[in-house]
Protein backbone atom coordinates (compact mmCIF):
# COMPACT_ATOMS: atom_id res chain seq x y z
CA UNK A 1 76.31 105.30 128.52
CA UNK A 2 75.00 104.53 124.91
CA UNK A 3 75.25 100.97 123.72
CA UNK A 4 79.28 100.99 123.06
CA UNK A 5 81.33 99.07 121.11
CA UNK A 6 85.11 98.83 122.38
CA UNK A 7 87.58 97.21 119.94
CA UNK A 8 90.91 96.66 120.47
CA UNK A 9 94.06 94.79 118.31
CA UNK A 10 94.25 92.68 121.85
CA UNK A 11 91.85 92.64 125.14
CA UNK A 12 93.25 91.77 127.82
CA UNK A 13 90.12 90.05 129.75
CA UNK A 14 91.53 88.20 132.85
CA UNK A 15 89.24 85.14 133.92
CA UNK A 16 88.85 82.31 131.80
CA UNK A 17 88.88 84.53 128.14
CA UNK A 18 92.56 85.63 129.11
CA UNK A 19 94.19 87.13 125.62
CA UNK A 20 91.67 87.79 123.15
CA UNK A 21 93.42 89.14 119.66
CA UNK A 22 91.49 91.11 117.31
CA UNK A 23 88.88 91.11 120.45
CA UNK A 24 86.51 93.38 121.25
CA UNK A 25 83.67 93.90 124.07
CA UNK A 26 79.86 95.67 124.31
CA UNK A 27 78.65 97.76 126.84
CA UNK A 28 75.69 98.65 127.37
CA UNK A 29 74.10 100.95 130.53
CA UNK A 30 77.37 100.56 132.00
CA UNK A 31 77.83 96.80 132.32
CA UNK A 32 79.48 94.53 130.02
CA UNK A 33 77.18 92.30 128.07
CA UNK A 34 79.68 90.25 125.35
CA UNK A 35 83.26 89.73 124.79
CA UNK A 36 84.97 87.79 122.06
CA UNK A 37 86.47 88.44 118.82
CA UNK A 38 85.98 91.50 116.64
CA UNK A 39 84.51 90.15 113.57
CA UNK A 40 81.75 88.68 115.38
CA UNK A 41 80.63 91.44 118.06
CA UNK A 42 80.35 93.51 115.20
CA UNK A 43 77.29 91.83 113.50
CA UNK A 44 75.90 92.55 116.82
CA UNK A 45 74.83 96.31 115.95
CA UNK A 46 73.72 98.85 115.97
CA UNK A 47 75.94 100.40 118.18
CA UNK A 48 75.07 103.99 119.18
CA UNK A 49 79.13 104.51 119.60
CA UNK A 50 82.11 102.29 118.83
CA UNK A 51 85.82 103.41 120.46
CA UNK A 52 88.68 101.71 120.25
CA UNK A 53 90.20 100.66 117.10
CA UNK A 54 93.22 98.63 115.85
CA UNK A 55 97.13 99.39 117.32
CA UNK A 56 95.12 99.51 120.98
CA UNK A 57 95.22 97.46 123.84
CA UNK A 58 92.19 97.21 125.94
CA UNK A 59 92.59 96.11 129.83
CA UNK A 60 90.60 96.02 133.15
CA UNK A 61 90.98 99.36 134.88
CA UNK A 62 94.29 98.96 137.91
CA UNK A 63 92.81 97.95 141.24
CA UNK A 64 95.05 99.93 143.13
CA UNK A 65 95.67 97.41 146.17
CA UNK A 66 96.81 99.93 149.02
CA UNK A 67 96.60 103.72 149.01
CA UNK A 68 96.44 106.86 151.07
CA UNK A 69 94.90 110.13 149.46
CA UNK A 70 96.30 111.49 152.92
CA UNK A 71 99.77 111.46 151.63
CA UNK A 72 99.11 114.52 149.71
CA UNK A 73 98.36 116.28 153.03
CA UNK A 74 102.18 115.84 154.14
CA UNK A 75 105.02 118.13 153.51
CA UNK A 76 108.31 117.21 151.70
CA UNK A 77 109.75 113.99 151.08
CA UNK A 78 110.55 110.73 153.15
CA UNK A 79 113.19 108.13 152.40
CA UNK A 80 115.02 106.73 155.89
CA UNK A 81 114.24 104.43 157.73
CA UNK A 82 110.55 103.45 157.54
CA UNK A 83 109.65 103.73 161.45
CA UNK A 84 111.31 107.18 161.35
CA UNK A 85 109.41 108.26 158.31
CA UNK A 86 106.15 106.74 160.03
CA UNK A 87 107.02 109.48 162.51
CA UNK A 88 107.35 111.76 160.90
CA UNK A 89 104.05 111.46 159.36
CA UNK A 90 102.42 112.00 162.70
CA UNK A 91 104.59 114.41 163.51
CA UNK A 92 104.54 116.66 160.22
CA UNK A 93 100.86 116.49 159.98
CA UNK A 94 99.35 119.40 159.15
CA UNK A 95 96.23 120.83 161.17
CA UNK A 96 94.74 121.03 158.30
CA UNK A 97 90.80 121.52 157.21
CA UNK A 98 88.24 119.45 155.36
CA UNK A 99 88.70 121.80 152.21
CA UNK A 100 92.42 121.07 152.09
CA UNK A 101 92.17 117.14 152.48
CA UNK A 102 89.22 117.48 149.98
CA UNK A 103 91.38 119.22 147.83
CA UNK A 104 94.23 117.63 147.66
CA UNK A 105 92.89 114.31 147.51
CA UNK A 106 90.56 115.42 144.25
CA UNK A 107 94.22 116.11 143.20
CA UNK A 108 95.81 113.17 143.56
CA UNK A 109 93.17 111.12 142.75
CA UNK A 110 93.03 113.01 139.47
CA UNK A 111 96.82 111.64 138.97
CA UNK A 112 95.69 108.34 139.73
CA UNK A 113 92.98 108.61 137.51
CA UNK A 114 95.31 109.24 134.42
CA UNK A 115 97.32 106.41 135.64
CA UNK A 116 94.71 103.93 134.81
CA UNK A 117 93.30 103.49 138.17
CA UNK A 118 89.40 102.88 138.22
CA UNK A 119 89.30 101.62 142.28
CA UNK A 120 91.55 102.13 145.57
CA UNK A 121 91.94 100.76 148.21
CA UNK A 122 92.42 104.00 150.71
CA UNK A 123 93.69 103.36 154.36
CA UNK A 124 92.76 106.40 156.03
CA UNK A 125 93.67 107.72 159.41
CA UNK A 126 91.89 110.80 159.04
CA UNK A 127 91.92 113.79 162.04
CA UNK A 128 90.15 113.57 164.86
CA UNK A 129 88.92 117.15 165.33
CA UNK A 130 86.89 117.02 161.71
CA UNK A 131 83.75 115.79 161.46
CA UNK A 132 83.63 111.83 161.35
CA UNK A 133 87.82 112.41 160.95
CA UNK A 134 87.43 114.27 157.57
CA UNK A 135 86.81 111.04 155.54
CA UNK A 136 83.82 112.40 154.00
CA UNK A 137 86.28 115.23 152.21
CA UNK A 138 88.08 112.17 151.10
CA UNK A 139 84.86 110.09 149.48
CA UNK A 140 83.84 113.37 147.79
CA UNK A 141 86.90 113.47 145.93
CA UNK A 142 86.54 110.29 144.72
CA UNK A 143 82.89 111.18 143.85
CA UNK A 144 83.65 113.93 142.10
CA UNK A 145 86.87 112.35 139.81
CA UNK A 146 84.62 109.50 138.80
CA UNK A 147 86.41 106.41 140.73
CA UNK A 148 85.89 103.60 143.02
CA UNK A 149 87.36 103.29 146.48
CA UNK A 150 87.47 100.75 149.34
CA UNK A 151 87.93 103.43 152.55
CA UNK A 152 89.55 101.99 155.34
CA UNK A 153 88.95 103.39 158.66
CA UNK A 154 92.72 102.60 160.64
CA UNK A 155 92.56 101.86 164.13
CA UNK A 156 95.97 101.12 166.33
CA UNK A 157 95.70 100.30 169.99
CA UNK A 158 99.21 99.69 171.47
CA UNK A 159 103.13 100.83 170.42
CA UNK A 160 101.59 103.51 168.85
CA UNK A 161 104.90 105.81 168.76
CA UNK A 162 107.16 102.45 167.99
CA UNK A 163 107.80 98.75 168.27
CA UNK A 164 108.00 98.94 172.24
CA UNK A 165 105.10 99.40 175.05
CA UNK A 166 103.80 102.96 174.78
CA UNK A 167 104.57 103.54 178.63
CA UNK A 168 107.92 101.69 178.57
CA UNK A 169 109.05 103.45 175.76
CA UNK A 170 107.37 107.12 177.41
CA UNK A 171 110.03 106.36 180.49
CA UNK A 172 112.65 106.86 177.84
CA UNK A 173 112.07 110.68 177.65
CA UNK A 174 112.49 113.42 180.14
CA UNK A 175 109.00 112.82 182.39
CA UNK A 176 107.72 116.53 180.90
CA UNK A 177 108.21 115.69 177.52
CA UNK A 178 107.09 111.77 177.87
CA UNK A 179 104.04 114.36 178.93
CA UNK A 180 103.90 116.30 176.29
CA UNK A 181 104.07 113.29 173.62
CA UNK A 182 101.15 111.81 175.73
CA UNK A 183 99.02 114.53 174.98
CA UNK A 184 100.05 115.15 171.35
CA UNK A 185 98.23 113.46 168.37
CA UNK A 186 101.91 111.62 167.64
CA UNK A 187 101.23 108.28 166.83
CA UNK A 188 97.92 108.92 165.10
CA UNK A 189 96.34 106.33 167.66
CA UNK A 190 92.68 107.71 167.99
CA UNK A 191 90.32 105.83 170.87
CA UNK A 192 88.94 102.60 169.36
CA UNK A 193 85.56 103.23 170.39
CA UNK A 194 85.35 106.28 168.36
CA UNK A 195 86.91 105.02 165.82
CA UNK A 196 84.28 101.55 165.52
CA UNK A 197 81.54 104.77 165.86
CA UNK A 198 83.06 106.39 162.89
CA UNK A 199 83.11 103.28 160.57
CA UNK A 200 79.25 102.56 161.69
CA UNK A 201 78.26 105.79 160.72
CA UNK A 202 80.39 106.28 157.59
CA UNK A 203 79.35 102.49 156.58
CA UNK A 204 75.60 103.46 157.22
CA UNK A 205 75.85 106.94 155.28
CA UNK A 206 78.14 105.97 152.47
CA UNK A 207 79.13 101.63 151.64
CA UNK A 208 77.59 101.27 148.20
CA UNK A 209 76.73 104.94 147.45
CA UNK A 210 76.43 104.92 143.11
CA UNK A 211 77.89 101.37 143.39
CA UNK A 212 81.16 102.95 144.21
CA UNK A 213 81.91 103.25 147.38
CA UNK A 214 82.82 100.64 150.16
CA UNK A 215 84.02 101.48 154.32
CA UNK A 216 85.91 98.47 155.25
CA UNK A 217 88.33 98.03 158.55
CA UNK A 218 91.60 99.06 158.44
CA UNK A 219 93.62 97.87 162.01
CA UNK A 220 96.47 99.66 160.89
CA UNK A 221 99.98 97.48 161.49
CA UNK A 222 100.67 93.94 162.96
CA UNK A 223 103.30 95.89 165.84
CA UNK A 224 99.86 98.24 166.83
CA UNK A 225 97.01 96.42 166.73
CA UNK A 226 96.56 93.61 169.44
CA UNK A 227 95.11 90.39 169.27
CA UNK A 228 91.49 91.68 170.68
CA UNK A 229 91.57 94.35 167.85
CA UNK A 230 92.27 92.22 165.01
CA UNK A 231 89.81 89.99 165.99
CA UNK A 232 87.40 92.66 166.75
CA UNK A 233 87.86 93.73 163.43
CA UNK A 234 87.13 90.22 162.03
CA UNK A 235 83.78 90.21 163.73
CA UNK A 236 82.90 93.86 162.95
CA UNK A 237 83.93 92.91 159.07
CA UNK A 238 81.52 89.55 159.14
CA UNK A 239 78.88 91.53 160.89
CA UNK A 240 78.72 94.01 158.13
CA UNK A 241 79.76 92.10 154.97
CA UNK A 242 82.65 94.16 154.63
CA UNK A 243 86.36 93.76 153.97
CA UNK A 244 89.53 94.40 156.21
CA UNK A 245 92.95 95.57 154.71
CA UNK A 246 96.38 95.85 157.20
CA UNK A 247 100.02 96.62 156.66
CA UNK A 248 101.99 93.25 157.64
CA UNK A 249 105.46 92.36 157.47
CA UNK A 250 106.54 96.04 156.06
CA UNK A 251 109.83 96.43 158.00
CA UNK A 252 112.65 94.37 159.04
CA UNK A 253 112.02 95.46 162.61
CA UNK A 254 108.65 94.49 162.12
CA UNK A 255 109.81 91.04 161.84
CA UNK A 256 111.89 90.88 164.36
CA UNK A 257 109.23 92.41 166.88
CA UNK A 258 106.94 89.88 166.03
CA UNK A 259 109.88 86.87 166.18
CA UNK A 260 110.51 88.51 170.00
CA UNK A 261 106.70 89.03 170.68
CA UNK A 262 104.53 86.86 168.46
CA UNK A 263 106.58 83.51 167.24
CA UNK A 264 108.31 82.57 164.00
CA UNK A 265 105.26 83.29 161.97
CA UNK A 266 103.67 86.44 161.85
CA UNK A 267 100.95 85.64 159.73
CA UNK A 268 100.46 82.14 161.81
CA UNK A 269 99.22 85.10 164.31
CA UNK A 270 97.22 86.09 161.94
CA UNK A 271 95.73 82.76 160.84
CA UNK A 272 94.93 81.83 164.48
CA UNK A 273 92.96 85.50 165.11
CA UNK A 274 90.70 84.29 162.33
CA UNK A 275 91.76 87.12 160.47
CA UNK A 276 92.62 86.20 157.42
CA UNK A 277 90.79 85.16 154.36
CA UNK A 278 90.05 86.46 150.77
CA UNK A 279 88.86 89.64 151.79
CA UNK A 280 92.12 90.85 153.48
CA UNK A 281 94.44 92.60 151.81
CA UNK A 282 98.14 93.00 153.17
CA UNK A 283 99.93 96.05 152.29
CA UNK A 284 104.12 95.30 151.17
CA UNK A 285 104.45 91.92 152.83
CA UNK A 286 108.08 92.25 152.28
CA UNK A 287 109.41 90.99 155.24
CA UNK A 288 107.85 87.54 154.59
CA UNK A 289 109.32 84.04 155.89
CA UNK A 290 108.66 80.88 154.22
CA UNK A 291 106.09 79.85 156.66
CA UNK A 292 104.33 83.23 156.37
CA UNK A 293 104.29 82.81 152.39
CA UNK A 294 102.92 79.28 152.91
CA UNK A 295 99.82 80.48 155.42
CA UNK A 296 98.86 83.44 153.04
CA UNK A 297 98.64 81.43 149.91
CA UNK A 298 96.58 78.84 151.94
CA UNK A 299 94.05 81.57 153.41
CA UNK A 300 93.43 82.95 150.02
CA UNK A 301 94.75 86.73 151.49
CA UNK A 302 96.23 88.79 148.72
CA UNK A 303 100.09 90.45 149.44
CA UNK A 304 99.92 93.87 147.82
CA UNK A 305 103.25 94.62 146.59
CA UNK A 306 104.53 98.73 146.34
CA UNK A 307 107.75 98.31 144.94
CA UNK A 308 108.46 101.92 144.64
CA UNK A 309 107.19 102.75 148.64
CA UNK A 310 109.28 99.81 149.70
CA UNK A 311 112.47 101.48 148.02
CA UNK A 312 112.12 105.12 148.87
CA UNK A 313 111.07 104.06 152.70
CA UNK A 314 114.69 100.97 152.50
CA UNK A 315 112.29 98.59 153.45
CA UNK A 316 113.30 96.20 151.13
CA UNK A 317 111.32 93.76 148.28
CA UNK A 318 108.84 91.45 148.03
CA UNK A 319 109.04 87.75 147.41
CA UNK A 320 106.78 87.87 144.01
CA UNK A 321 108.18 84.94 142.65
CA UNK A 322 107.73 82.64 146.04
CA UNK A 323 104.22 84.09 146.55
CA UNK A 324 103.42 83.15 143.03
CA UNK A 325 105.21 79.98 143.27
CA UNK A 326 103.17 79.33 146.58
CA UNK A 327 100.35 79.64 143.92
CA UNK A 328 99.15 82.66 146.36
CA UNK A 329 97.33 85.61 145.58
CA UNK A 330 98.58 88.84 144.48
CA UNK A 331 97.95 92.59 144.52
CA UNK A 332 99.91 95.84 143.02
CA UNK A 333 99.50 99.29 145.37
CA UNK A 334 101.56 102.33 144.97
CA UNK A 335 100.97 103.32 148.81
CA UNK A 336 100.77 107.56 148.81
CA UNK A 337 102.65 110.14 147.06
CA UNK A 338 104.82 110.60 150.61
CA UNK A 339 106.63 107.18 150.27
CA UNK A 340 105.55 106.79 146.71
CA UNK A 341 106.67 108.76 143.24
CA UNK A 342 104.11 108.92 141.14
CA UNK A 343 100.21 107.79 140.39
CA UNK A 344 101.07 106.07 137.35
CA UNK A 345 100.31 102.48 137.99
CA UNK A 346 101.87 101.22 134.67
CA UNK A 347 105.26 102.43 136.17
CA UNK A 348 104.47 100.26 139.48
CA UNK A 349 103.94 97.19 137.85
CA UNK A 350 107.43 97.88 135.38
CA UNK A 351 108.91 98.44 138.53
CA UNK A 352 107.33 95.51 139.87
CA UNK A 353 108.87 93.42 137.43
CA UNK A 354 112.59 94.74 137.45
CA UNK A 355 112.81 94.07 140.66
CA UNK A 356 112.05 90.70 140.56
CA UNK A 357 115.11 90.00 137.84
CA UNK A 358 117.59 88.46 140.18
CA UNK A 359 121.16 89.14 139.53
CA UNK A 360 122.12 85.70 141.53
CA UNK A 361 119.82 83.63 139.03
CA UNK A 362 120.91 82.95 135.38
CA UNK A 363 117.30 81.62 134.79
CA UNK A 364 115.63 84.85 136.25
CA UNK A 365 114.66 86.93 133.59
CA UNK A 366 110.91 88.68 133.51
CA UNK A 367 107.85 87.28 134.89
CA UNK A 368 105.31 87.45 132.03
CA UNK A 369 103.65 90.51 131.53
CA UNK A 370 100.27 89.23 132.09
CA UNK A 371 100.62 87.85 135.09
CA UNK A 372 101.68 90.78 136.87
CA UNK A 373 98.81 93.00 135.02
CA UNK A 374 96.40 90.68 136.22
CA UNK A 375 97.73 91.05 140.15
CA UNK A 376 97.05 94.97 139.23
CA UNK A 377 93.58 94.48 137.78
CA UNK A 378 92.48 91.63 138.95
CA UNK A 379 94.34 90.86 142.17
CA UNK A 380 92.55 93.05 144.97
CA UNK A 381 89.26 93.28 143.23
CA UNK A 382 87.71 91.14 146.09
CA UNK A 383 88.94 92.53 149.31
CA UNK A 384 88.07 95.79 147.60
CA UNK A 385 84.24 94.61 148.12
CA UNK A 386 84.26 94.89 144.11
CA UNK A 387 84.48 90.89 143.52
CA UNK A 388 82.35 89.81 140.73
CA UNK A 389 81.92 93.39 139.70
CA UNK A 390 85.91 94.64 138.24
CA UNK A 391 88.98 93.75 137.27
CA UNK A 392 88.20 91.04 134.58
CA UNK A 393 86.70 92.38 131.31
CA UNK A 394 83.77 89.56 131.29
CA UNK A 395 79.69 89.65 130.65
CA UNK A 396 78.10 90.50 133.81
CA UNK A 397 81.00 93.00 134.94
CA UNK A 398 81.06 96.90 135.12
CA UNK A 399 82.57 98.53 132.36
CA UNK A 400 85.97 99.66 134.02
CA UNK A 401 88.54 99.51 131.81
CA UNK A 402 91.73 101.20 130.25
CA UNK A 403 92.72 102.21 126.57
CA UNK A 404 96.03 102.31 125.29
CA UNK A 405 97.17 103.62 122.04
CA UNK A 406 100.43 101.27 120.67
CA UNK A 407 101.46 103.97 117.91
CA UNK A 408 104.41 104.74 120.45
CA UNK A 409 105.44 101.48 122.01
CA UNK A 410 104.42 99.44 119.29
CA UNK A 411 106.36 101.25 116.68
CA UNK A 412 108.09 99.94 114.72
CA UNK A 413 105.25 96.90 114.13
CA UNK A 414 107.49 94.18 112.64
CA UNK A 415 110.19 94.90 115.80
CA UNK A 416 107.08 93.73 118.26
CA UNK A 417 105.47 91.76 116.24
CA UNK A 418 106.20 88.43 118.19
CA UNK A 419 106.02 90.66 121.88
CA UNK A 420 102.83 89.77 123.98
CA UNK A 421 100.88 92.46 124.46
CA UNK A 422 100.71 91.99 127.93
CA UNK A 423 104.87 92.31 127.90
CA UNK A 424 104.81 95.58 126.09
CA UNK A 425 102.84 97.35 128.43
CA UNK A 426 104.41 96.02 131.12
CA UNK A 427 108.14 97.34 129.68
CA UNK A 428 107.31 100.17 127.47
CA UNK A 429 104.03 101.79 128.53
CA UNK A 430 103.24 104.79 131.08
CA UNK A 431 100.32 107.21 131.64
CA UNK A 432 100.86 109.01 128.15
CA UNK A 433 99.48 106.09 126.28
CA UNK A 434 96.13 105.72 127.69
CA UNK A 435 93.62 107.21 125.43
CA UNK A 436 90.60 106.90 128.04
CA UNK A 437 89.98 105.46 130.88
CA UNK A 438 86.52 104.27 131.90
CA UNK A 439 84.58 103.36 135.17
CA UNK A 440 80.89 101.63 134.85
CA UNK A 441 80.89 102.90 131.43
CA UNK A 442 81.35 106.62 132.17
CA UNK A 443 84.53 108.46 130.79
CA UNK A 444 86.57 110.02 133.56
CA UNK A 445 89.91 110.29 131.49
CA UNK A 446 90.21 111.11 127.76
CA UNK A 447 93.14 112.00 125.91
CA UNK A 448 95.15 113.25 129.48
CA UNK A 449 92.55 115.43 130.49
CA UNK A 450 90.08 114.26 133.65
CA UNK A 451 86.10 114.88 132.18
CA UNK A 452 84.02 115.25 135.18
CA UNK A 453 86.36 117.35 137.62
CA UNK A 454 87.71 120.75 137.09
CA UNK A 455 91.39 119.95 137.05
CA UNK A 456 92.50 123.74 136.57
CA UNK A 457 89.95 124.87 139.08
CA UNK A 458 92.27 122.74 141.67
CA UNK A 459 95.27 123.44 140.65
CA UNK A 460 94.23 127.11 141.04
CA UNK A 461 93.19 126.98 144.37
CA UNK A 462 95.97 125.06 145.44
CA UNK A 463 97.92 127.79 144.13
CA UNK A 464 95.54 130.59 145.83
CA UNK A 465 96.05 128.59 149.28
CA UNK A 466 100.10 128.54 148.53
CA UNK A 467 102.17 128.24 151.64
CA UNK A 468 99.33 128.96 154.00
CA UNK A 469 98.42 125.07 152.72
CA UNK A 470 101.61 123.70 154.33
CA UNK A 471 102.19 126.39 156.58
CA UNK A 472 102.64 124.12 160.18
CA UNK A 473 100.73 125.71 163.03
CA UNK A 474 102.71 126.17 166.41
CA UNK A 475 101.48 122.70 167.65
CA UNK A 476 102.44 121.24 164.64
CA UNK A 477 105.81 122.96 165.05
CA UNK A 478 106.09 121.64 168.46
CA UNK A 479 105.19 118.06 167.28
CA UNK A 480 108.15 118.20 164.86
CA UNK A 481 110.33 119.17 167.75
CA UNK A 482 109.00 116.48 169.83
CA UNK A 483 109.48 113.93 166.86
CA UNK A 484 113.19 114.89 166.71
CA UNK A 485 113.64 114.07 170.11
CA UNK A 486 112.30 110.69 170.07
CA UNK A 487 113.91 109.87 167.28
CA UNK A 488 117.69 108.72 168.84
CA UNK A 489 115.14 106.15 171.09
CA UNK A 490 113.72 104.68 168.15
CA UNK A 491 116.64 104.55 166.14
CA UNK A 492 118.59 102.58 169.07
CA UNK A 493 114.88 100.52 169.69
CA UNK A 494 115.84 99.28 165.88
CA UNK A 495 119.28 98.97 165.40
CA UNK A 496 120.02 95.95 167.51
CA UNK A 497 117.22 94.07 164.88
CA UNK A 498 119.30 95.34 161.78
CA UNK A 499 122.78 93.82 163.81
CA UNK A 500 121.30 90.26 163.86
CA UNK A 501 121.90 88.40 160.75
CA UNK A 502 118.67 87.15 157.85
CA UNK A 503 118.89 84.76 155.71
CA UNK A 504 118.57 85.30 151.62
CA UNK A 505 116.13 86.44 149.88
CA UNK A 506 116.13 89.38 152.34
CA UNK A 507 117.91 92.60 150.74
CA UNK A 508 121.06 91.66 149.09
CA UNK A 509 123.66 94.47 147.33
CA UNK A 510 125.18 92.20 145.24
CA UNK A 511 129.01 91.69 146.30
CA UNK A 512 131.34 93.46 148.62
CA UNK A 513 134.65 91.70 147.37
CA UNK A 514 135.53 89.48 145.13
CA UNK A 515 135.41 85.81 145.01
CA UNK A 516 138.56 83.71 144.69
CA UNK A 517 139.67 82.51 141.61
């Protein structure tokens, strides 16, 4: 990239230059060598190209803090109960092909992309009968749309189909169908060894390829990964410099597995493993006690909050307010387009913030604007392997950053004209406002359109491959069937959990009658 100058009516920087107005930043090879204020980055010519302009607002590019390009590769929509939708995913899984996770992931990364989103964090689970479990298809995509990613090889080792003992919880079914469910791929638990092979050779042939790419561990979910995994996966992440990322605390039966099996605390679990530290990342955190909140914060681990996931799968919300009141770290993920809606970070973090207005609380109201844009920029930029290098606009840093135009949500001026920047993206803003999006200095987004993939080119052979590219086989078929029948077992597994009372903050519908007079 030419020696750029980027100018902007505000810059939203992160790090110690916070809110610059009338700011502006150079680039230069990709990196960014100044920030400060316009007037005086503009005696700092010549400039082979100056973007930007006034009515924009210039931010870090979204660290996306959890994500699975695999999503796109499941059919229809979830929305019960989380551990029946988790299921389901194993159970409507496609047999598909490297050219169809490829291209779907090019696809939705290509969403993502327009969203503002400059690096993912990717927990993959991949299929075992593909070469090195078809993650390469996924890291290609990425290549080829222009973006960062943190890959996360998943690894599960015990209640793989639910929160029970895999053989206790077999003896529930009829003894040829406990058979059958042995032998399937349902519960997406590949061996461990082959799995710690595939992240060696995956880390060898592709961590830091272009400066965008990292292979971190991934042990998948507190309920299936025991304590020799997690701390194997501590080791194997200090060995190789790498990060770890894990769902934790997701589900209210996830809770109240670990209460029966674990303690009080599942994170105390956590902090005991050696696990934790500023290079984990854990994905919803919803079901969080006070304790739990209190050991996070502590470890420096960053929560990565996906309000829309958490609704769609009734999982519930996340404690933003006592996290940040904890003074503990904070992330932003939309999770995949299965228990997600849409790639369009700016909607996550409004979401994000209407969630967090509590009808109970007179003094609620919003959390600012800033803060919550800095958990999606800045908050996962470190367990993404990216510390240092994104999410704060600051000399030194990579040139990843986002564009928006104000004409829309700024109009009319004098009706905004005491708003925080930060607050009008947050409330107004969605993907139609950015006018380009960049990573390391390169433009992958201008105007809506995606510059260095083919976006019609997909979109046509997704169209070419039609039904045939959800079209289950007669395994997969047969998985469904199997799924289906497990199902009454896991729903009576759960339902004694959602019988015993919790204690507020956990999900509250307002009233059911009345109060007296």
């Amino acid at each position: 990239m030419p020696r750029t100058l980027i100018t902007g009516s505000t810059v939203l920087a992160n790090g110690n230059l916070g809110t610059i107005t009338d700011g502006a930043l150079v680039v230069d090879d990709g990196i960014i060598t100044e920030v400060g204020e316009r007037t005086r980055l503009e005696t700092h010519g010549p400039f082979e190209a100056e973007l930007g302009g006034p009515d924009r607002i210039i931010i870090p590019g979204f660290v996306n803090g959890h994500y699975h390009t695999e999503c796109w590769t499941a059919p229809g929509l979830l929305g019960s109960l989380f551990e029946l939708d988790n299921l389901y995913m194993g159970s409507g899984l496609i047999d598909t092909t490297e050219e169809i996770i490829e291209l779907l992931a090019t696809y939705g990364l290509i969403h993502a992309a327009k969203g503002g989103q400059t690096t993912l964090i990717d927990t993959f689970y991949g299929r075992p009968w593909i070469h090195l479990l078809g993650a390469e298809a996924a890291l290609r995509a990425y290549d080829a749309v222009g973006l960062r990613v943190a890959l996360g090889i998943t690894m599960r080792d015990q209640n793989t189909y639910t929160h029970e003992d895999d053989e206790r919880f077999l003896a529930r079914l009829p003894a040829a169908i406990a058979e059958e469910v042995r032998k399937s791929p349902l519960g997406y638990a590949w061996p461990i060894e082959d799995q710690f092979r595939v992240f060696d050779q995956l880390y060898q042939e592709w961590d830091g390829r272009r400066g965008r790419s990292r292979i971190i561990l991934a042990p998948d979910w507190t309920p299936v990964c025991s304590d020799d995994l997690y701390r194997r996966c501590r080791r194997a992440a200090d060995e190789y410099g790498t990060t770890i990322t894990t769902h934790a605390l997701e589900t209210r039966s996830e809770l109240m597995w670990t209460v029966e099996n674990v303690g009080p605390s599942g994170m105390r679990r956590l902090e005991e493993l050696g696990v934790l530290g500023e290079d984990v990342t854990l994905s919803h955190f919803v079901w969080a006690t006070d304790e739990d909140i209190a050991v996070v914060a502590g470890s420096g681990a960053v929560p990565v909050h996906c309000p829309g996931s958490n609704l769609r799968s009734s999982t519930g919300i996340c404690r933003v307010r006592d996290i940040l009141a904890a003074e503990g770290s904070l992330s932003i993920g939309t999770d995949g387009i299965a228990s997600g809606d849409r790639e369009d970070m700016v909607g996550e973090v409004r979401l994000a913030s209407y969630l967090q207005r509590d009808a109970g609380d007179i003094t609620s109201g919003r959390i600012p604007g800033a803060t919550l844009l800095r958990a999606a920029t800045e908050g996962a930029a470190v367990p993404a392997g990216f510390g240092g290098e994104v999410g704060t606009l600051a000399p030194g840093y990579q040139a990843d950053l986002v564009c928006f135009r104000t004409d829309r949500i700024g109009f009319p001026a004098a009706r905004y004209a005491r708003t925080p920047a930060s607050d009008l993206l947050v409330e107004r803003a969605d993907a139609g406002d950015i006018e380009f999006v960049m990573v390391g200095g390169e433009m992958v987004v201008r105007d809506g359109d995606v510059l260095l993939v083919d976006e019609q080119r997909i979109i046509d052979r997704i169209n070419e491959l039609a039904e045939d590219l959800y079209k289950p086989t007669a395994e997969a078929r047969r998985r469904r069937e199997l799924a289906d029948l497990m199902t009454t077992h896991i729903e009576e597994i759960c339902r004694r959990w959602y019988e015993i009372p919790v204690h507020r903050p956990a999900t509250i519908m307002n009233t059911r009658t009345a109060p007296d007079a």
